[in-house]
Protein backbone atom coordinates (compact mmCIF):
# COMPACT_ATOMS: atom_id res chain seq x y z
CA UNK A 1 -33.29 50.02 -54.33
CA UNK A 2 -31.51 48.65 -56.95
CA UNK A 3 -27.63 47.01 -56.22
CA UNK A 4 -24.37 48.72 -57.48
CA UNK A 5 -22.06 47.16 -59.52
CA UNK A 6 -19.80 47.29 -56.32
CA UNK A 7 -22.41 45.88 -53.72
CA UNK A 8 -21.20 42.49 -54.62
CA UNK A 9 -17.65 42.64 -54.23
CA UNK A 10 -18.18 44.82 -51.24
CA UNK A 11 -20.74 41.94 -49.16
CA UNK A 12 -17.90 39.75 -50.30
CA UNK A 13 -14.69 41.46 -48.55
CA UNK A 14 -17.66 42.31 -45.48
CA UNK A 15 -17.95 38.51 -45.23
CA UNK A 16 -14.26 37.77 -45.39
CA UNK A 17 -12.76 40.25 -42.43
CA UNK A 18 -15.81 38.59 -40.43
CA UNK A 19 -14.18 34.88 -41.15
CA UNK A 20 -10.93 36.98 -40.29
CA UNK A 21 -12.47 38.16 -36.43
CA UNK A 22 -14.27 34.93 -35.97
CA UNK A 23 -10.44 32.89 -36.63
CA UNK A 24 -8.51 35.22 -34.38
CA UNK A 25 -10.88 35.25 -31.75
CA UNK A 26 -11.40 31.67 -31.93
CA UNK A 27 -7.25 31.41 -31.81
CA UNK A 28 -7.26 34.26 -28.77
CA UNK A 29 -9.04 31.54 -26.85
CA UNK A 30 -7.02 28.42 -27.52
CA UNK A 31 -4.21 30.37 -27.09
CA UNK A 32 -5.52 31.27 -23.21
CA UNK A 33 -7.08 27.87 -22.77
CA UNK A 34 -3.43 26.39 -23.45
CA UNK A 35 -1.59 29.18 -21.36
CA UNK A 36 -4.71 28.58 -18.72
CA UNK A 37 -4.16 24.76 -18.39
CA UNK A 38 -0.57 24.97 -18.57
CA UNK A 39 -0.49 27.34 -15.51
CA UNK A 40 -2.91 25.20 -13.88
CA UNK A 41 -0.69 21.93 -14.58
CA UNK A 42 2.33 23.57 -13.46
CA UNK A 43 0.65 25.05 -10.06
CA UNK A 44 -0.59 21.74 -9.35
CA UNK A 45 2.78 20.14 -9.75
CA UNK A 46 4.46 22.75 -7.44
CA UNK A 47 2.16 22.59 -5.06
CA UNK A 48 1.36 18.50 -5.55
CA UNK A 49 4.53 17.58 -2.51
CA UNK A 50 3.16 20.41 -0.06
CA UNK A 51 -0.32 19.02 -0.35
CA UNK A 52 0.37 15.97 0.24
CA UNK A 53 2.73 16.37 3.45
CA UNK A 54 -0.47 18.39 4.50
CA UNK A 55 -2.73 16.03 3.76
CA UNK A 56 -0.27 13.50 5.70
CA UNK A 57 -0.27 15.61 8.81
CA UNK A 58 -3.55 15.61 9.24
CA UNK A 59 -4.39 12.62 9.03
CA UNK A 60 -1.58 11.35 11.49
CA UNK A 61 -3.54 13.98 13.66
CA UNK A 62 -6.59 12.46 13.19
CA UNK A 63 -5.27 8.83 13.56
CA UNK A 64 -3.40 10.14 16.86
CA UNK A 65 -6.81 11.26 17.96
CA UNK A 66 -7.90 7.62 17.95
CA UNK A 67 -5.09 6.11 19.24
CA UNK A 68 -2.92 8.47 21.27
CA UNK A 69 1.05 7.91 20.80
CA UNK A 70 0.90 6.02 24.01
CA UNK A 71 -0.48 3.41 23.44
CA UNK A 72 1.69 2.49 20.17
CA UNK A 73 5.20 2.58 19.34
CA UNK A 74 4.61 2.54 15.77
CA UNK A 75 4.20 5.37 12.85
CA UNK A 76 1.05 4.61 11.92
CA UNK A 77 0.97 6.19 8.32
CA UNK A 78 3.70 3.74 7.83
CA UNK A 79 1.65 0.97 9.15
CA UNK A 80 -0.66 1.21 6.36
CA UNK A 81 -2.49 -1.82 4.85
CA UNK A 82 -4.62 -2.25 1.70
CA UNK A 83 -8.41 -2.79 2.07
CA UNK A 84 -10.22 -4.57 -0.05
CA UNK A 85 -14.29 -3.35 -1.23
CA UNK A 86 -16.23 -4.00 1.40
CA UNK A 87 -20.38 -4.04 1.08
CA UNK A 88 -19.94 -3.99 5.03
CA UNK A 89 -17.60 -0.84 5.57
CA UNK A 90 -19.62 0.20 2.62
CA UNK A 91 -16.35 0.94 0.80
CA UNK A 92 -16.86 0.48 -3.48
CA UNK A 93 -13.33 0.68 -4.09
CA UNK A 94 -10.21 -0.58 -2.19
CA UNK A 95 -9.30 2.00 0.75
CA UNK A 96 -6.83 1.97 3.27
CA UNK A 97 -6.40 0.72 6.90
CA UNK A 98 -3.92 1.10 9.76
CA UNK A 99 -2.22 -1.32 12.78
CA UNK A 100 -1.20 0.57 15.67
CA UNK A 101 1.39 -2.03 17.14
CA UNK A 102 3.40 -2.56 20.72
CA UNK A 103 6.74 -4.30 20.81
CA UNK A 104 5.75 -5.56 17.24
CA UNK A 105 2.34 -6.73 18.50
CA UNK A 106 -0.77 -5.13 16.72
CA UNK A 107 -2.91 -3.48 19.77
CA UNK A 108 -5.38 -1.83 17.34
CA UNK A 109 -6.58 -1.11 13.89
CA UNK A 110 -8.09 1.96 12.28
CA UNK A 111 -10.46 0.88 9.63
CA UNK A 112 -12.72 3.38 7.18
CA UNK A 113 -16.14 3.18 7.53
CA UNK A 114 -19.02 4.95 5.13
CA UNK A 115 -22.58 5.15 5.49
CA UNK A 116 -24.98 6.11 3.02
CA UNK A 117 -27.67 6.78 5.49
CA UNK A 118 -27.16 10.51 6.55
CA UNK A 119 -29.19 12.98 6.16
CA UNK A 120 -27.36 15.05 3.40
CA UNK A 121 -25.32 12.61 1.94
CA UNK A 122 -22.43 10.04 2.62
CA UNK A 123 -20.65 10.09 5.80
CA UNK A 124 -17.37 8.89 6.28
CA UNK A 125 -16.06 7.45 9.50
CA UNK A 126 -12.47 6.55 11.12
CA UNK A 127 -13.10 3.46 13.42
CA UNK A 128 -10.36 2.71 16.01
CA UNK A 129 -10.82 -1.19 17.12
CA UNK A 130 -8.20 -2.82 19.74
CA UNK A 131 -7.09 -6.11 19.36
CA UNK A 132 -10.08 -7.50 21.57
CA UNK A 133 -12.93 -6.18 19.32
CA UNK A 134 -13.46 -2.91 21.84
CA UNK A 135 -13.76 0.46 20.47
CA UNK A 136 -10.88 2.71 20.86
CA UNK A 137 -12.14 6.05 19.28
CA UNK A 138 -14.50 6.68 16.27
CA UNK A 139 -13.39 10.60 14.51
CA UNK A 140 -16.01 11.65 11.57
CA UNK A 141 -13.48 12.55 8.59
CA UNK A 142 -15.90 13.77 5.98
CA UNK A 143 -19.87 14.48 5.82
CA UNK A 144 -22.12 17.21 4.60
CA UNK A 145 -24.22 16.95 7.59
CA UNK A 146 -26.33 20.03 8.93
CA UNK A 147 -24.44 22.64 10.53
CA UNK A 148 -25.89 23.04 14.03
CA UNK A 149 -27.46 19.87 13.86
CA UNK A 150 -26.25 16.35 11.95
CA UNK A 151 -22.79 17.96 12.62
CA UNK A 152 -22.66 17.10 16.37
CA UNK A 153 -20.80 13.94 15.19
CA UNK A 154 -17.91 15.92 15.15
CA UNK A 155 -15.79 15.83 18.17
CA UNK A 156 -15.14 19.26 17.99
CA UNK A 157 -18.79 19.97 17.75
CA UNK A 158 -19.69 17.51 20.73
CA UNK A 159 -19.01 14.83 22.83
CA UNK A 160 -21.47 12.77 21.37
CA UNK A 161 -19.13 10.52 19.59
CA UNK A 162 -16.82 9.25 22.69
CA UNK A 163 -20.50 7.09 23.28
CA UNK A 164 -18.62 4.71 21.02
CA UNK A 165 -15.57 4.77 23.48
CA UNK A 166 -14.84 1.13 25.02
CA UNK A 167 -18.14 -0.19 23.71
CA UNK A 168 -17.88 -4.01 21.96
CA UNK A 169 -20.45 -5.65 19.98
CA UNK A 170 -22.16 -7.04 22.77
CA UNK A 171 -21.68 -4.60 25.26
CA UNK A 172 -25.05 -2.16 24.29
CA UNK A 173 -27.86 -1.93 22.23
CA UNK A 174 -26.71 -0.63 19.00
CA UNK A 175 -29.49 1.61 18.35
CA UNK A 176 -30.30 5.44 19.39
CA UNK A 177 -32.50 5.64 22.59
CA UNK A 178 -35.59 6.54 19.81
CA UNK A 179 -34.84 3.06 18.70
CA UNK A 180 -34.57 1.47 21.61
CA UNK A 181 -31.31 1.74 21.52
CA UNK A 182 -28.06 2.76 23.67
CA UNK A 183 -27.49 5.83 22.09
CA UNK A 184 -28.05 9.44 22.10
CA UNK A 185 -29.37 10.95 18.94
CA UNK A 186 -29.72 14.67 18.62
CA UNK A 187 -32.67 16.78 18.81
CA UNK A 188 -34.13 17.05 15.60
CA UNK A 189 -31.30 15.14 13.83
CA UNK A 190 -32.53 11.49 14.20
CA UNK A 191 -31.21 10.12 11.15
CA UNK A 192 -27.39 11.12 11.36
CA UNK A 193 -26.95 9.77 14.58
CA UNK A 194 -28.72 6.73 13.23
CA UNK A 195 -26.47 6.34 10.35
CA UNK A 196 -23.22 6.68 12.64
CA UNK A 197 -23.88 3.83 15.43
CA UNK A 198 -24.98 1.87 12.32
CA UNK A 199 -21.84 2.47 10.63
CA UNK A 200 -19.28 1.95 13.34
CA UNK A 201 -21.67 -1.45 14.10
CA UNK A 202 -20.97 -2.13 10.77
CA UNK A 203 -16.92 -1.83 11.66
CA UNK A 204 -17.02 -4.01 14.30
CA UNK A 205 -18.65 -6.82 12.36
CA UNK A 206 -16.11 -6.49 9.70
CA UNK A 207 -13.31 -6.62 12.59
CA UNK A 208 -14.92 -9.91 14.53
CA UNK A 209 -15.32 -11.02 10.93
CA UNK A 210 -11.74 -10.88 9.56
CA UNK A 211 -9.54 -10.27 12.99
CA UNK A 212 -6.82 -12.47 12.12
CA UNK A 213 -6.49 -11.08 9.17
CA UNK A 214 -6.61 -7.51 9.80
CA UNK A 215 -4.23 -7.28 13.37
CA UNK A 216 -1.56 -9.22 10.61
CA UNK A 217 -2.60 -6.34 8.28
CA UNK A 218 -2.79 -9.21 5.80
CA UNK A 219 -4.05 -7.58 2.33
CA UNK A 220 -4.04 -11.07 0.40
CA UNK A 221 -5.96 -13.13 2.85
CA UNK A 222 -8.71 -9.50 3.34
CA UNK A 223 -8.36 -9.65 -0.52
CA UNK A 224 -9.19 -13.94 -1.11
CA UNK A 225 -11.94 -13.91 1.95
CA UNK A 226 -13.98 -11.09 0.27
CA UNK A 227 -13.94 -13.02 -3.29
CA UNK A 228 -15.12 -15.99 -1.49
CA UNK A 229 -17.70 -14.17 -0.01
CA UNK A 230 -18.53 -13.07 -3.06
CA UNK A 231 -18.90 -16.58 -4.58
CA UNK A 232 -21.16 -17.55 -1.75
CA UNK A 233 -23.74 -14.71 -1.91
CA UNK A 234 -25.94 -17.13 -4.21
CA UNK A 235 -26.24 -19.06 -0.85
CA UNK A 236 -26.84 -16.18 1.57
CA UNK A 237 -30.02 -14.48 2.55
CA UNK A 238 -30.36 -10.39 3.85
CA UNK A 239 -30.91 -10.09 6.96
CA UNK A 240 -33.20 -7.43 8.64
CA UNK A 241 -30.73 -4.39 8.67
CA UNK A 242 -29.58 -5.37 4.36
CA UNK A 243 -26.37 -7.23 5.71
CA UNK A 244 -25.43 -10.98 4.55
CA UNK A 245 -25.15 -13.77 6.42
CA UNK A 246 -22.95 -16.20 5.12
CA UNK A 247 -24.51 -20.29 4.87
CA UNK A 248 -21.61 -21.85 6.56
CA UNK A 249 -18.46 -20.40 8.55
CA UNK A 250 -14.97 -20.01 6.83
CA UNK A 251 -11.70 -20.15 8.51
CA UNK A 252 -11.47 -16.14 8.40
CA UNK A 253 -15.04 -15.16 7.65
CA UNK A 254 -16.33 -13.65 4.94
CA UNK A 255 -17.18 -9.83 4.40
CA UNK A 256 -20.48 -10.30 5.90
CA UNK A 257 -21.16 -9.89 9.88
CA UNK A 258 -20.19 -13.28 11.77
CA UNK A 259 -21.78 -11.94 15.55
């Protein structure tokens, strides 16, 4: 078939209204990306003060659930102190701790604790430690564990994780029974239980290592003790369970277990 004189000019205003529908569509959408984000921006910005006094409530529940208002006279979110990375609470970036104190004295601390060793993923642990290295109360805070199973480490799931209630470094065999061990693990869920009384073992090393420090809630001294620890780890050798031992004892201890 042979083309009109008017084809031309025809394919040509045919290709124009398509740049035409492809510009205001492609304007429709930045237009509802904008009015998208800037709901989103403004929701989170309402919303920002409510989630965080939420977010502040429960975890003052969770910290009272360690150390009950008794036994402090202190508010403990407002005892806060500033963590340093630790390879031994397995924290990569700084985190937070808190000192539940008596008549000004610190009777315990509340240090955060994660393991890399569960069964689905990270698990994160709250670790309760009095001021003589026992264990006050140990709450799992965040894990993807199996439901039914790994999840047991929940205290509302089970009373598995009061085992950790009272105990000290020395006072059991920080293992599951499989293991050899002191404690419990679950049927069919070995390796979360595992992970846990590794992790709060973990704590209490940390604790014996930098007590002074951490009943003062003394950031700069948890801050200078890690970087020497860091300096030394030319020195130290791994020990059987991946920790560090340092070469030679430092007034505080390093971030490496000191048992």
């Amino acid at each position: 078939m042979s083309l009109t004189p008017d084809q031309p000019e025809q394919q040509a205003q045919a290709a124009q209204g398509l740049k035409h529908t492809i510009a205001r569509a492609a304007l429709g959408l930045a237009v509802f990306a904008i009015v998208t984000a800037g709901v989103v921006a403004m929701t989170q910005m309402t919303t920002a003060e409510t989630i965080a006094d939420n977010e502040r409530a429960a975890q003052s529940a969770a910290l009272a659930e360690i150390i009950p208002p008794s036994l402090h006279d202190n508010d403990l979110l407002d005892a806060a102190f500033v963590l340093p990375p630790s390879q031994v609470l397995g924290l990569e970036s700084a985190d937070t701790g808190w000192r539940a104190t008596q008549n000004g004295e610190t009777v315990a601390v509340l240090l955060p604790v994660v393991t890399g060793k569960g069964y689905s993923g990270d698990i994160r642990l709250l670790v309760g430690i009095r001021a003589d290295g026992s264990v006050a109360g140990v709450r799992a805070v965040k894990h993807a564990e199996t439901p039914g199973l790994g999840d047991k480490i929940e205290a509302r799931k089970s009373d598995w994780i009061h085992e950790f209630d009272d105990q000290t470094l020395s006072s059991v065999e920080w293992k599951v029974n499989k293991d050899g061990g002191d404690f419990d693990q679950f049927t069919g869920a070995t390796i979360t239980p595992r992970a846990v009384v590794g992790a709060v073992r973990q704590a209490l090393i940390y604790f014996m290592a930098h007590r002074t420090a951490l009943l003062a809630g003394d950031s700069e001294t948890l801050t200078a003790t890690r970087r020497a620890a860091k300096a030394q780890q030319g020195t130290q050798a791994p020990t059987a369970d991946g920790t560090l031992v340092p070469s030679a004892p430092s007034e505080h201890g390093g971030d490496e277990p000191h048992e």
